[in-house]
N, C-alpha and C. Protein backbone atom coordinates (compact mmCIF):
# COMPACT_ATOMS: atom_id res chain seq x y z
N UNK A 1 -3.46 -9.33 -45.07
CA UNK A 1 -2.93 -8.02 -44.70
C UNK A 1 -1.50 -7.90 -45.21
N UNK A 2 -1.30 -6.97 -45.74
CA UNK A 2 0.33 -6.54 -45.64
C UNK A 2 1.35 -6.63 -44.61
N UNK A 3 2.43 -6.49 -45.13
CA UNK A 3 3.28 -6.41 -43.70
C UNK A 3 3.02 -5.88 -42.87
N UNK A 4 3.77 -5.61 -41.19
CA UNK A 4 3.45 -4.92 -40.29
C UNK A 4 5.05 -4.78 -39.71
N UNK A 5 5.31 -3.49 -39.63
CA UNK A 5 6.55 -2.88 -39.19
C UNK A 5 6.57 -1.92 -37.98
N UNK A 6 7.03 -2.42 -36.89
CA UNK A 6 6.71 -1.80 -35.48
C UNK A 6 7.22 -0.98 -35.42
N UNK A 7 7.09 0.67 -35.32
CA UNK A 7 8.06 2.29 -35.58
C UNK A 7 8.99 1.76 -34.87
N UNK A 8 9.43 1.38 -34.02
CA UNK A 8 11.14 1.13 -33.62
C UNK A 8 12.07 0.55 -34.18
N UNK A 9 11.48 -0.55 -34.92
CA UNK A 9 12.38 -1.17 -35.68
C UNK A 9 13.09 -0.63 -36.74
N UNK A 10 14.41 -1.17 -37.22
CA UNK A 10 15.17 -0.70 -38.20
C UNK A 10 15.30 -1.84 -39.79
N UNK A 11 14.45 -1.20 -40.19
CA UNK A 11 14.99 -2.26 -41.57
C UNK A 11 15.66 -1.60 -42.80
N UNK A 12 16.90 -1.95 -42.51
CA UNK A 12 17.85 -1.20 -43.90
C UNK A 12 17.18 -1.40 -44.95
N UNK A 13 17.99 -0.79 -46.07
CA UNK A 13 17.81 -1.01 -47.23
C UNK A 13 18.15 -2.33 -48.11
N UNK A 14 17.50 -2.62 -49.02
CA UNK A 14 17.63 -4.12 -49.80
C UNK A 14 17.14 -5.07 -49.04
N UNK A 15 16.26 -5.35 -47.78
CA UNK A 15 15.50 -5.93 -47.26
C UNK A 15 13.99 -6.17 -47.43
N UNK A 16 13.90 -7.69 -48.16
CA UNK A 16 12.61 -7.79 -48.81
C UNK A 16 11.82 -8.62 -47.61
N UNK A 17 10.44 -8.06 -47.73
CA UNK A 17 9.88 -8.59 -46.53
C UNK A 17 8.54 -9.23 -47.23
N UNK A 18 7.76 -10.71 -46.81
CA UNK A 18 6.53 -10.77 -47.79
C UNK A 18 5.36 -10.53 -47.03
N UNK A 19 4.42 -10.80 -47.57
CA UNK A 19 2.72 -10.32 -47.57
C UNK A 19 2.57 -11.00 -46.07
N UNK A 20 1.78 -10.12 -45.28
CA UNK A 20 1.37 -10.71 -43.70
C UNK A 20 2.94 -11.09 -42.93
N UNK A 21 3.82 -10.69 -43.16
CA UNK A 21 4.88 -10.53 -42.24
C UNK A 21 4.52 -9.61 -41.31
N UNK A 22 4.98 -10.02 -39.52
CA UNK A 22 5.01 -8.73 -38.79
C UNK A 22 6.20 -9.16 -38.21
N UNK A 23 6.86 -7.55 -38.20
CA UNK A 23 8.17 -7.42 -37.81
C UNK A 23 7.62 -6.88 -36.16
N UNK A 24 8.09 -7.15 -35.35
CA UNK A 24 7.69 -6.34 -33.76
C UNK A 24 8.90 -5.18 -33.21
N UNK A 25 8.65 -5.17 -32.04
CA UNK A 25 9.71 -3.90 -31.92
C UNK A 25 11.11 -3.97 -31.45
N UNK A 26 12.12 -3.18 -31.66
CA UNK A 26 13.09 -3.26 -31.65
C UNK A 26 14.14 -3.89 -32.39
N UNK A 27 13.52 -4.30 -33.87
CA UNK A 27 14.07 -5.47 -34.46
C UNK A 27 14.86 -4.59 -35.00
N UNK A 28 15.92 -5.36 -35.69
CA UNK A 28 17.21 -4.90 -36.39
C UNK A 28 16.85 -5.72 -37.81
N UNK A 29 16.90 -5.31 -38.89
CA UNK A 29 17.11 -5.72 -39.94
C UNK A 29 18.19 -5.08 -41.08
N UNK A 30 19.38 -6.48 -41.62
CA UNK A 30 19.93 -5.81 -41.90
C UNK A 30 19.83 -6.13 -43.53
N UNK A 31 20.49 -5.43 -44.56
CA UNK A 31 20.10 -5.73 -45.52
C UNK A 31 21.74 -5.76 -46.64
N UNK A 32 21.37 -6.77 -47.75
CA UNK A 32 20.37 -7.58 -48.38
C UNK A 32 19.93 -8.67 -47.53
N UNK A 33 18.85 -8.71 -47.63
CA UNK A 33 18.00 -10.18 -46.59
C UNK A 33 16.91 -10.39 -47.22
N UNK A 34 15.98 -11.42 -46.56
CA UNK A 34 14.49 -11.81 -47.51
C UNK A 34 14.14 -12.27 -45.93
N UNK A 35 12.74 -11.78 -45.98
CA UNK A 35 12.02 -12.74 -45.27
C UNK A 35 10.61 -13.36 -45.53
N UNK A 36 10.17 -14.06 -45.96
CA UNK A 36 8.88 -14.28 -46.64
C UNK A 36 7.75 -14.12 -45.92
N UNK A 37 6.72 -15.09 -46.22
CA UNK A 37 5.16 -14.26 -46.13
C UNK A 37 4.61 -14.87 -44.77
N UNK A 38 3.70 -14.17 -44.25
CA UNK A 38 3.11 -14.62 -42.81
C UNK A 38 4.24 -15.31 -41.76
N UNK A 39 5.77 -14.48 -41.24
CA UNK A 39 6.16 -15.08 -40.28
C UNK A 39 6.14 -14.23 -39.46
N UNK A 40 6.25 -14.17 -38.33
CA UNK A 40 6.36 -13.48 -37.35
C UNK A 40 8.09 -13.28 -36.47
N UNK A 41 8.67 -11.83 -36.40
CA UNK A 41 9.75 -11.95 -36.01
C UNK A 41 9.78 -10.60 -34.73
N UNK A 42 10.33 -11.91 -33.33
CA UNK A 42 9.71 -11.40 -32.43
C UNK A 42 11.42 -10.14 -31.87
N UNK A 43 10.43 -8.90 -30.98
CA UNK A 43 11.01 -7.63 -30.63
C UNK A 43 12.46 -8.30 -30.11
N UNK A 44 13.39 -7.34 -30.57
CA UNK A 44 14.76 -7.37 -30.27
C UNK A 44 15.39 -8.42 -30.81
N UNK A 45 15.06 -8.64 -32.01
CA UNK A 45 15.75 -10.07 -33.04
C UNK A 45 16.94 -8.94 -34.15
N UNK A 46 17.47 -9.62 -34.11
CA UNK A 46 18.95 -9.31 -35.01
C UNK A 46 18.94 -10.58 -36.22
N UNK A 47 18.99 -9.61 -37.48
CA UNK A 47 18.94 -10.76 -38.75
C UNK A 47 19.84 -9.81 -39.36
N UNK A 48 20.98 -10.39 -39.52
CA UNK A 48 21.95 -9.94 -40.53
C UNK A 48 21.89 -9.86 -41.84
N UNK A 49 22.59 -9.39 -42.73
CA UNK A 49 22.28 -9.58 -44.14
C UNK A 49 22.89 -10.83 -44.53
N UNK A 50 22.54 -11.33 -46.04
CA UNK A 50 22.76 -12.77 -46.57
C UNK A 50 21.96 -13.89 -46.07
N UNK A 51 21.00 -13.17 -45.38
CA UNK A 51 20.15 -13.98 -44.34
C UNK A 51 19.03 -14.69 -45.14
N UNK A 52 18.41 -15.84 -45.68
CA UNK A 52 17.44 -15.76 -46.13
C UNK A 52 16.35 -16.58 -45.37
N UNK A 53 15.24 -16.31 -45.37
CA UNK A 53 13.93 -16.69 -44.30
C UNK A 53 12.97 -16.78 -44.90
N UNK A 54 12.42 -18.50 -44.56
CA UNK A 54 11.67 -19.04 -45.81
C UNK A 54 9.87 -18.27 -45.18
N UNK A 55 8.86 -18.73 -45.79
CA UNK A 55 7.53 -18.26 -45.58
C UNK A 55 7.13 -19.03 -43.71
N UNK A 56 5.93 -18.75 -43.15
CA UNK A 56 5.11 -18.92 -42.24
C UNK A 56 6.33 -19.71 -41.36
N UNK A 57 7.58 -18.63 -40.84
CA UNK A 57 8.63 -18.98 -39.88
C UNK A 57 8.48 -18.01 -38.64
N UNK A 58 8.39 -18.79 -37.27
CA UNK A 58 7.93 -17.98 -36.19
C UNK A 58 9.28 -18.17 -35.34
N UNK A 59 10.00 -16.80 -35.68
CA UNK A 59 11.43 -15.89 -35.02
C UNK A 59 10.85 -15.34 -33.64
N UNK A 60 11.02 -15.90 -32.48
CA UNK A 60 10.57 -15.55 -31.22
C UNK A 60 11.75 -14.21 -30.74
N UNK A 61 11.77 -13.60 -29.76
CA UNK A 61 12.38 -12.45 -29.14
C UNK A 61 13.49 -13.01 -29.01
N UNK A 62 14.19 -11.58 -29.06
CA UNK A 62 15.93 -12.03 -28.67
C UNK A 62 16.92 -12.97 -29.58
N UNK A 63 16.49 -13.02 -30.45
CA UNK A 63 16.86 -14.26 -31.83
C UNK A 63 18.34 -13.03 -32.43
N UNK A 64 19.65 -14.40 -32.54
CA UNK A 64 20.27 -13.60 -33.16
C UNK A 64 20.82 -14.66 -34.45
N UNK A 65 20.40 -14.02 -35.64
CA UNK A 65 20.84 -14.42 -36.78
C UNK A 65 22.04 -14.19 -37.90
N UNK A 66 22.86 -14.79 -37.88
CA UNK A 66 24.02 -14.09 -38.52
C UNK A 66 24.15 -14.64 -40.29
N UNK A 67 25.35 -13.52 -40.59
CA UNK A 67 25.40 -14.01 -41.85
C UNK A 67 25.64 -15.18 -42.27
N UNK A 68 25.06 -15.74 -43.39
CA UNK A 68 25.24 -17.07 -43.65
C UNK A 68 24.52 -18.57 -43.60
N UNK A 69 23.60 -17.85 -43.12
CA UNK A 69 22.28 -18.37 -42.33
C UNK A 69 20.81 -18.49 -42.90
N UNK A 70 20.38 -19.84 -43.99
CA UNK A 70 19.22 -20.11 -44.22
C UNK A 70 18.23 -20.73 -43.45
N UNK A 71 16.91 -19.75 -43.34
CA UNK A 71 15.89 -20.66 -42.34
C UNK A 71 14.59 -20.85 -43.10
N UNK A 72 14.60 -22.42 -44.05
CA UNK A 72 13.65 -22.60 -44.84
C UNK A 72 12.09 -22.56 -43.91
N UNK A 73 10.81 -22.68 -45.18
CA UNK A 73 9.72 -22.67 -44.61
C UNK A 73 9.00 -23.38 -43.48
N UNK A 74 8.05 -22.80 -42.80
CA UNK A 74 7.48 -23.86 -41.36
C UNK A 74 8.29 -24.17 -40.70
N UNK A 75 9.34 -23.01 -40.01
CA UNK A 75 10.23 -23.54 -38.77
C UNK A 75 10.42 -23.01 -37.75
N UNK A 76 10.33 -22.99 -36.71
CA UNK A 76 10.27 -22.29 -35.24
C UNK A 76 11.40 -22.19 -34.79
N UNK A 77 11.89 -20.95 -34.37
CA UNK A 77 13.20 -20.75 -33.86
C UNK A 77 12.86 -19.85 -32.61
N UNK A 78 13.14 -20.14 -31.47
CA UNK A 78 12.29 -19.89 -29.85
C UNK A 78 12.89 -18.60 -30.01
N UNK A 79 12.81 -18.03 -28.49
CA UNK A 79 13.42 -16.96 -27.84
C UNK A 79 15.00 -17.38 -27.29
N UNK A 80 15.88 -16.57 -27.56
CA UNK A 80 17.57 -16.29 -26.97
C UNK A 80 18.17 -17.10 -27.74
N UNK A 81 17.68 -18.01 -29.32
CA UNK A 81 18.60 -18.42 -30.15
C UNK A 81 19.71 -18.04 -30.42
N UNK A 82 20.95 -17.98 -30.45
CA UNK A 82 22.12 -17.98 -30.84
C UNK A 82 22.26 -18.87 -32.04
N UNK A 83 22.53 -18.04 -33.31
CA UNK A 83 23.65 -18.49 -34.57
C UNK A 83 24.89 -18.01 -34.41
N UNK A 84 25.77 -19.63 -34.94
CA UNK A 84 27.17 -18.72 -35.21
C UNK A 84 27.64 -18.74 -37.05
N UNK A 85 28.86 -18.42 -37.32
CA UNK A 85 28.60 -18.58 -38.32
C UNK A 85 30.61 -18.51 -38.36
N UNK A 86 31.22 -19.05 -37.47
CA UNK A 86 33.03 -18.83 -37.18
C UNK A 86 33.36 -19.65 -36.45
N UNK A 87 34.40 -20.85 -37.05
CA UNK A 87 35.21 -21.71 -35.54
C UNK A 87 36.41 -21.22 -35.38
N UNK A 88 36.30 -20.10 -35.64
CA UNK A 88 38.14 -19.48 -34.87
C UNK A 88 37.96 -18.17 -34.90
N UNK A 89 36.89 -17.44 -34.63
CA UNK A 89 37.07 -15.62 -34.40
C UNK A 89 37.77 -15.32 -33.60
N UNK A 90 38.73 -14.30 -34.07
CA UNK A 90 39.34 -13.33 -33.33
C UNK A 90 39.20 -11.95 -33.89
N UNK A 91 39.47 -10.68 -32.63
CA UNK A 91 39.23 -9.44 -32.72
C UNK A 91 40.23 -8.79 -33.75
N UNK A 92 41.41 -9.30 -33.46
CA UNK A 92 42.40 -8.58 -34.28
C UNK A 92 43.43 -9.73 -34.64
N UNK A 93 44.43 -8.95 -35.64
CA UNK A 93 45.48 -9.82 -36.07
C UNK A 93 46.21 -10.39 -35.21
N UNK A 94 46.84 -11.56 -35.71
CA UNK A 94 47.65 -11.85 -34.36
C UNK A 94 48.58 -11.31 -33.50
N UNK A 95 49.25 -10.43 -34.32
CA UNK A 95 50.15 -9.49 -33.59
C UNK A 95 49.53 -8.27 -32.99
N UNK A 96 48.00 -8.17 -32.73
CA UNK A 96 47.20 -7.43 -31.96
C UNK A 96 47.60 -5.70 -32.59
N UNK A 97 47.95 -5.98 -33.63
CA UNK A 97 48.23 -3.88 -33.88
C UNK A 97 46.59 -3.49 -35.07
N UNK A 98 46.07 -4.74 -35.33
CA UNK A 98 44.75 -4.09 -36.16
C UNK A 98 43.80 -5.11 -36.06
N UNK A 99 43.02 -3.79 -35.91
CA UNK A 99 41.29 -4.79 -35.52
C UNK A 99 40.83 -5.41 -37.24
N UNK A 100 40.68 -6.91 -36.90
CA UNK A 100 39.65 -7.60 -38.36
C UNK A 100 38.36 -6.98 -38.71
N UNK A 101 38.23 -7.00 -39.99
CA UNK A 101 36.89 -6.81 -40.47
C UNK A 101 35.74 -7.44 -40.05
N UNK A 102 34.65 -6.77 -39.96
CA UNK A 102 33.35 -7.91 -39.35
C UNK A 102 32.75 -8.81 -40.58
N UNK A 103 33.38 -7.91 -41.94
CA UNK A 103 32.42 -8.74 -43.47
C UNK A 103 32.86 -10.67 -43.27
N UNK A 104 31.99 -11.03 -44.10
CA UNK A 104 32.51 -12.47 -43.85
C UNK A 104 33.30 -12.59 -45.17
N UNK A 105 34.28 -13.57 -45.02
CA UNK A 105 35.57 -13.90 -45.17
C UNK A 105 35.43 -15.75 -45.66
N UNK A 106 36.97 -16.08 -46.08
CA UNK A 106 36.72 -17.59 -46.62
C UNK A 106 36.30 -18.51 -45.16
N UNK A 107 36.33 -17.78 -44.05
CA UNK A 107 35.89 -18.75 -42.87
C UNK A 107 34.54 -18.58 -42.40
N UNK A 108 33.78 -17.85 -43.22
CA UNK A 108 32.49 -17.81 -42.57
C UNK A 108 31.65 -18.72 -43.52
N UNK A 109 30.98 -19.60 -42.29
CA UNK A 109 30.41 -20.80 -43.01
C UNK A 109 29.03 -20.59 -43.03
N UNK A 110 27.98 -21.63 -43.49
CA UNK A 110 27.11 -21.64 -44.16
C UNK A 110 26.02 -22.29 -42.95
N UNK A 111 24.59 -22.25 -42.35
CA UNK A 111 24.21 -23.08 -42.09
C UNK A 111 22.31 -23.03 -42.88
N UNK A 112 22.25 -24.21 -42.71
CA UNK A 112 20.69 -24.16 -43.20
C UNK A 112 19.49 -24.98 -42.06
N UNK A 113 18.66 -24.39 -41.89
CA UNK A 113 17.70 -25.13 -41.02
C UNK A 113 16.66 -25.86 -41.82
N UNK A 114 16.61 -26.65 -42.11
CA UNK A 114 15.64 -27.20 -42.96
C UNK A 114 13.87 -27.07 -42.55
N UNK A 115 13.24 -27.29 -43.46
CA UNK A 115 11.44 -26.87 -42.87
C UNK A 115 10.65 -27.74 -42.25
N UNK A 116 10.00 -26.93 -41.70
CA UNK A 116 9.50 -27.66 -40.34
C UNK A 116 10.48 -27.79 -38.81
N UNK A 117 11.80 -27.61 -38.85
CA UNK A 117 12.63 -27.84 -37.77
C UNK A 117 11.62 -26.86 -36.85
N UNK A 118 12.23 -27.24 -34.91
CA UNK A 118 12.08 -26.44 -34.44
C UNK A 118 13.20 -25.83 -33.38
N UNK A 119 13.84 -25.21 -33.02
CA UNK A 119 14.98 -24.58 -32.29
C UNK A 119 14.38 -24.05 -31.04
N UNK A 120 14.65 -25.04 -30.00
CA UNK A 120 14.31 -24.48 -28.55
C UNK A 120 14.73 -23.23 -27.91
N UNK A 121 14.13 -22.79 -26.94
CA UNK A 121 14.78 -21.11 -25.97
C UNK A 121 16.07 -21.35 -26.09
N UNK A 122 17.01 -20.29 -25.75
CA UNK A 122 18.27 -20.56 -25.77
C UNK A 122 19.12 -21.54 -26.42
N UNK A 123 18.78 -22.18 -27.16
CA UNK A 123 19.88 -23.03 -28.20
C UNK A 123 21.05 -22.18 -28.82
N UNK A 124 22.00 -22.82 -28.44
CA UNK A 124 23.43 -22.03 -29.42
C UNK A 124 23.88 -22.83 -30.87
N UNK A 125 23.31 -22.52 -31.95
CA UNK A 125 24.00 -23.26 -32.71
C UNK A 125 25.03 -23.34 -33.55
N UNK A 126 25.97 -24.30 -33.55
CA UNK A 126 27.47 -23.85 -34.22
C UNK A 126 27.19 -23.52 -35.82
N UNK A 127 28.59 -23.20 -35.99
CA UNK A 127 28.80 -23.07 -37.67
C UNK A 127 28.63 -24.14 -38.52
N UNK A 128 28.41 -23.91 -39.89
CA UNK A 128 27.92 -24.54 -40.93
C UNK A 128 27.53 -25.94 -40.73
N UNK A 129 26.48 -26.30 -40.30
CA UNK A 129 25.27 -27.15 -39.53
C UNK A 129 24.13 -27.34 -40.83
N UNK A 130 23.55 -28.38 -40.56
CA UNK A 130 22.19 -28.67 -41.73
C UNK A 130 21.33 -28.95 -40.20
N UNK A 131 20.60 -28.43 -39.86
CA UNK A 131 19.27 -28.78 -38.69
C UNK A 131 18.37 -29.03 -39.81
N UNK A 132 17.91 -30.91 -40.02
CA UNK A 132 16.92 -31.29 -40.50
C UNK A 132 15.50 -30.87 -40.75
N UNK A 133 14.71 -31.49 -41.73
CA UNK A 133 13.41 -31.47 -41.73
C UNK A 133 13.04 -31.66 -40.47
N UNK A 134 12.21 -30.83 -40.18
CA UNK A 134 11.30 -31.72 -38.63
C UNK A 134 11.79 -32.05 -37.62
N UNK A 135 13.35 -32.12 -37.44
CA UNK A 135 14.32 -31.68 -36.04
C UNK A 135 13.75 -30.84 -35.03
N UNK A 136 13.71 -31.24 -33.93
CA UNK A 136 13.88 -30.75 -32.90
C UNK A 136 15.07 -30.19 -32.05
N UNK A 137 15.12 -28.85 -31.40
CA UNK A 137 16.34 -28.86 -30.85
C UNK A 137 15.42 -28.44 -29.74
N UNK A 138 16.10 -29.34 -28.57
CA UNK A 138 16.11 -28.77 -26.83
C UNK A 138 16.05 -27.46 -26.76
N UNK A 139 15.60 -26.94 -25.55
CA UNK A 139 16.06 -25.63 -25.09
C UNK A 139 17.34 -25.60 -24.51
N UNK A 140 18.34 -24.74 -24.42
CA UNK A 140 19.52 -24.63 -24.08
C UNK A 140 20.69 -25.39 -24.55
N UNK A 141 20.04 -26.27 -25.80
CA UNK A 141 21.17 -27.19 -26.19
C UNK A 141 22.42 -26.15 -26.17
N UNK A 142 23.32 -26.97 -27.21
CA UNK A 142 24.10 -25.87 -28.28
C UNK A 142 24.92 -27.50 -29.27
N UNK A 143 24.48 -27.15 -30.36
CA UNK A 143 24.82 -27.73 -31.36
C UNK A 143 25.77 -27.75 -32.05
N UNK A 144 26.47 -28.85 -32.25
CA UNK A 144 27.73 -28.76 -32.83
C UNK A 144 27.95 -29.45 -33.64
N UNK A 145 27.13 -30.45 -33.91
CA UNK A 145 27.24 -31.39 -35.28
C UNK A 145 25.93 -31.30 -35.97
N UNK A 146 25.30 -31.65 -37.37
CA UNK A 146 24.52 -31.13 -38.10
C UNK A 146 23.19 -32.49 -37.76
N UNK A 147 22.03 -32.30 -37.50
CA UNK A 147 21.20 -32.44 -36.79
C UNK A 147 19.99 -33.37 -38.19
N UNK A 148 19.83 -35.11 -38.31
CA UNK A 148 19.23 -35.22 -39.13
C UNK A 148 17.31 -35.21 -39.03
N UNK A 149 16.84 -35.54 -40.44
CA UNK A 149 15.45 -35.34 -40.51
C UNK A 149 14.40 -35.71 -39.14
N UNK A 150 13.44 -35.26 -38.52
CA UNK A 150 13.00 -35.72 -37.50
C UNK A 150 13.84 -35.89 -36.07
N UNK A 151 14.79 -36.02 -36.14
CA UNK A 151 15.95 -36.28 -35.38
C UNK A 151 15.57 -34.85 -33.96
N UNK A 152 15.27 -35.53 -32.97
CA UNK A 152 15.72 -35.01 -31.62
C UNK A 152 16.60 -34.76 -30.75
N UNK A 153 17.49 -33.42 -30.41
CA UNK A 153 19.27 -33.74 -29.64
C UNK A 153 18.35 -32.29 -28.77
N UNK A 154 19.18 -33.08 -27.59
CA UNK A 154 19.33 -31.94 -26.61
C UNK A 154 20.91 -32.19 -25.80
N UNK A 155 21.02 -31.39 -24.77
CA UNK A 155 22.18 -30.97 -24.06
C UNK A 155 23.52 -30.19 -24.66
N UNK A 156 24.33 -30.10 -23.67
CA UNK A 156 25.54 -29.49 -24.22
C UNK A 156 26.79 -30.76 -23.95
N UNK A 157 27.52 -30.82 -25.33
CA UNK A 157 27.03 -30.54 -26.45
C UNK A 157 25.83 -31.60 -26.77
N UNK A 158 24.75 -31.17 -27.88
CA UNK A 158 23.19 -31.89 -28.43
C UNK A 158 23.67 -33.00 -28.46
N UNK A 159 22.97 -33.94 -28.50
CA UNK A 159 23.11 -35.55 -28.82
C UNK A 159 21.92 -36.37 -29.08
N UNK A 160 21.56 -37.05 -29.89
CA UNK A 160 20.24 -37.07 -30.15
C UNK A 160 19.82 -38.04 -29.14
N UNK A 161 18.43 -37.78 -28.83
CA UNK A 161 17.75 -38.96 -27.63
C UNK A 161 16.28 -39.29 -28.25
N UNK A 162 16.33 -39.16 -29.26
CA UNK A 162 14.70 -39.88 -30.21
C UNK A 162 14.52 -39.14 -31.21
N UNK A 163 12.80 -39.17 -31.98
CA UNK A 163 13.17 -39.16 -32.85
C UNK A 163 11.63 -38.18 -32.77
N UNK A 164 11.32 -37.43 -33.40
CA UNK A 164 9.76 -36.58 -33.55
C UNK A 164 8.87 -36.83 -34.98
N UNK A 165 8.04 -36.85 -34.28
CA UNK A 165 7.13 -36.70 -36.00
C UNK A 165 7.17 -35.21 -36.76
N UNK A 166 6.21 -34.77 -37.72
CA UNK A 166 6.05 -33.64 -38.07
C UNK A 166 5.02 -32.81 -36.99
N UNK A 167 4.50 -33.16 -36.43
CA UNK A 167 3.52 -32.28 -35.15
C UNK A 167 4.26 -32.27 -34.34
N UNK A 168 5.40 -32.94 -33.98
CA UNK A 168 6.18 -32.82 -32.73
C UNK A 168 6.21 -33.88 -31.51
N UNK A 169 5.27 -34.55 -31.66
CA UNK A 169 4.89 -35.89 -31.04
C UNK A 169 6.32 -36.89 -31.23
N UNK A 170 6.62 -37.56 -30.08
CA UNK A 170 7.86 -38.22 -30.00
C UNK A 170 7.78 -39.61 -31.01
N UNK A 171 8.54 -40.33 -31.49
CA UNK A 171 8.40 -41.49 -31.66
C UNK A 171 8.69 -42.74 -31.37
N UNK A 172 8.40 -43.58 -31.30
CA UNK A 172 8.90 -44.76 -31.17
C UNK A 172 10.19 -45.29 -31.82
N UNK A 173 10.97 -45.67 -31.78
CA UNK A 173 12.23 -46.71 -31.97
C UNK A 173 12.00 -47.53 -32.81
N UNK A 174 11.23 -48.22 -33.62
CA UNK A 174 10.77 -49.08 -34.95
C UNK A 174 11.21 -49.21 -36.33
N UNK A 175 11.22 -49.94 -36.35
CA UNK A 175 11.35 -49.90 -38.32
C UNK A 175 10.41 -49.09 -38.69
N UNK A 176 9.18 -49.67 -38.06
CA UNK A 176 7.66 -48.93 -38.69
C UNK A 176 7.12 -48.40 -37.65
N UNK A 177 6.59 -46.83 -37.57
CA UNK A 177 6.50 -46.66 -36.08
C UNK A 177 5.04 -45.77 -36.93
N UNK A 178 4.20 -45.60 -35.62
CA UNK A 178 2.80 -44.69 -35.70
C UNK A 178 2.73 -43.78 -34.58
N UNK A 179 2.92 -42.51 -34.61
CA UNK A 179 2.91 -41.26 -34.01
C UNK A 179 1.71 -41.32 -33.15
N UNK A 180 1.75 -41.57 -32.28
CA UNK A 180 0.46 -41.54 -31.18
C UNK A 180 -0.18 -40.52 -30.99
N UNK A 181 0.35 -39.16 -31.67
CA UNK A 181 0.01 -38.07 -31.23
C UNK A 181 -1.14 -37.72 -32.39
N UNK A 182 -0.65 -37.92 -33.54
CA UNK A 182 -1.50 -37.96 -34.64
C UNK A 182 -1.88 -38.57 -36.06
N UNK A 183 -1.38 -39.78 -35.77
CA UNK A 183 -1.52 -41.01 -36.39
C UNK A 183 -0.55 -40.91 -37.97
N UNK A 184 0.34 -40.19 -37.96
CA UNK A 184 1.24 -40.43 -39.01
C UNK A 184 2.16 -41.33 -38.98
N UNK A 185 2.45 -42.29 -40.11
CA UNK A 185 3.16 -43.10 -40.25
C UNK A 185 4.50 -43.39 -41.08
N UNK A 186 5.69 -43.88 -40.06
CA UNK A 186 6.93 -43.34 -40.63
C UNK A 186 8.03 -44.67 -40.66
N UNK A 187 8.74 -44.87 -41.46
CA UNK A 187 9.63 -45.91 -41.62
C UNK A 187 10.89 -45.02 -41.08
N UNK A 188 11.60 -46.40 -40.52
CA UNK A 188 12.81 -45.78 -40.04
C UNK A 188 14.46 -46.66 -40.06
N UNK A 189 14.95 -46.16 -40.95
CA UNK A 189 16.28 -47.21 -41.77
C UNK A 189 17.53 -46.91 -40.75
N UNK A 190 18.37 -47.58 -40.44
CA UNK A 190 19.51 -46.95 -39.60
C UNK A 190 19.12 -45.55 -39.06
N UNK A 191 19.38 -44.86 -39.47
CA UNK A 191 19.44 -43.04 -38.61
C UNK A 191 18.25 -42.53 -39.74
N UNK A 192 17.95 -43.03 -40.70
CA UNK A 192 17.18 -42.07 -41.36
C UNK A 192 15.53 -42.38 -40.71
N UNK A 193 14.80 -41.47 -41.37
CA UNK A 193 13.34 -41.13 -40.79
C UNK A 193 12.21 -40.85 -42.03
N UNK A 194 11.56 -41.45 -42.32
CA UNK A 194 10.96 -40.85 -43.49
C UNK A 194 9.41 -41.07 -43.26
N UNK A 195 8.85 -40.32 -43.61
CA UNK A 195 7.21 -40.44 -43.43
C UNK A 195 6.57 -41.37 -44.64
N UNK A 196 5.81 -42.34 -44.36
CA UNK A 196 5.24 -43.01 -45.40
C UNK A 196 3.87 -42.09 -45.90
N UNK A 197 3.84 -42.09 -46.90
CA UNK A 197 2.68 -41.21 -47.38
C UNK A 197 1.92 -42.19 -48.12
């Protein structure tokens, strides 16, 4: 099927959307942006422009996405996500006589979620961040340092407490560990995580 665009929603102009996308209601889209094919982006989500959004990515309600912000393919980002994309915003100049521009500027940073991640309810995540392959984030974390492959962090601030497969199944602590959940098998070097294929 083609896209699906819920009459409430707003999608500016220069906003490319792909094949079997459904946008739901109340969404804000701003444009230039991309969002690719078969994801689902749930009512009352805010995606800024510069935004790019890889294929079969499921954007739950209330999602706010700001500029600066890549979310590669196969990655789940819950309901009440928070992106930032600033470690020092302020409203106006310092001498408070003029309000700043909202465009981004040499301080607006970059983050990327890598594919497969998944981003729990309410997670806040800071500026220019890499959230791994296959990462997990808690619900309610809020993230402040950049999150590696498989790698599991929750709390405030995240901290990692294990490690996930690609289904989501926890792992074991091993050099060589086997996913109980669905029998994939993964080597594991200091902090890194890699799936043996």
């Amino acid at each position: 099927m083609s896209s699906s665009i819920h009459p409430t929603a707003i999608v500016e102009d220069d906003v490319s959307i792909g094949y079997g996308t459904a946008i739901w209601d109340n969404v804000h889209l701003r444009g230039p942006s991309s969002i690719g094919s078969d994801c689902i982006v749930g009512e009352k989500t805010y995606i800024a422009y510069g935004v790019s959004i890889g294929d079969r990515v499921k954007i739950n309600a209330q999602v706010y996405i700001c500029t600066g912000v890549t979310i590669e393919s196969g990655t789940m980002v819950s309901a009440g996500v928070i992106f930032t994309n600033d470690r020092r915003p302020r409203a106006t100049t310092p001498d408070l006589s003029a309000l700043l521009p909202s465009e981004p500027d040499e301080s607006t940073e970059k983050t990327v979620v890598k594919e497969g991640a998944t981003i729990g309810a309410g997670a806040v995540i800071g500026p220019g961040l890499t959230i791994g392959r296959f990462a997990m984030i808690g619900m309610g974390s809020v993230v402040t340092e950049s999150v590696g492959d498989h790698v599991l962090v929750r709390g405030n601030p995240a901290r990692p407490v294990g490690y996930v497969c690609s289904c989501g199944g926890q792992l074991e602590e091993d050099a060589e560990t086997v996913c109980l959940n669905c029998g994939r098998d993964f080597r594991m070097t200091g902090e890194a995580v890699e799936e043996i294929v």
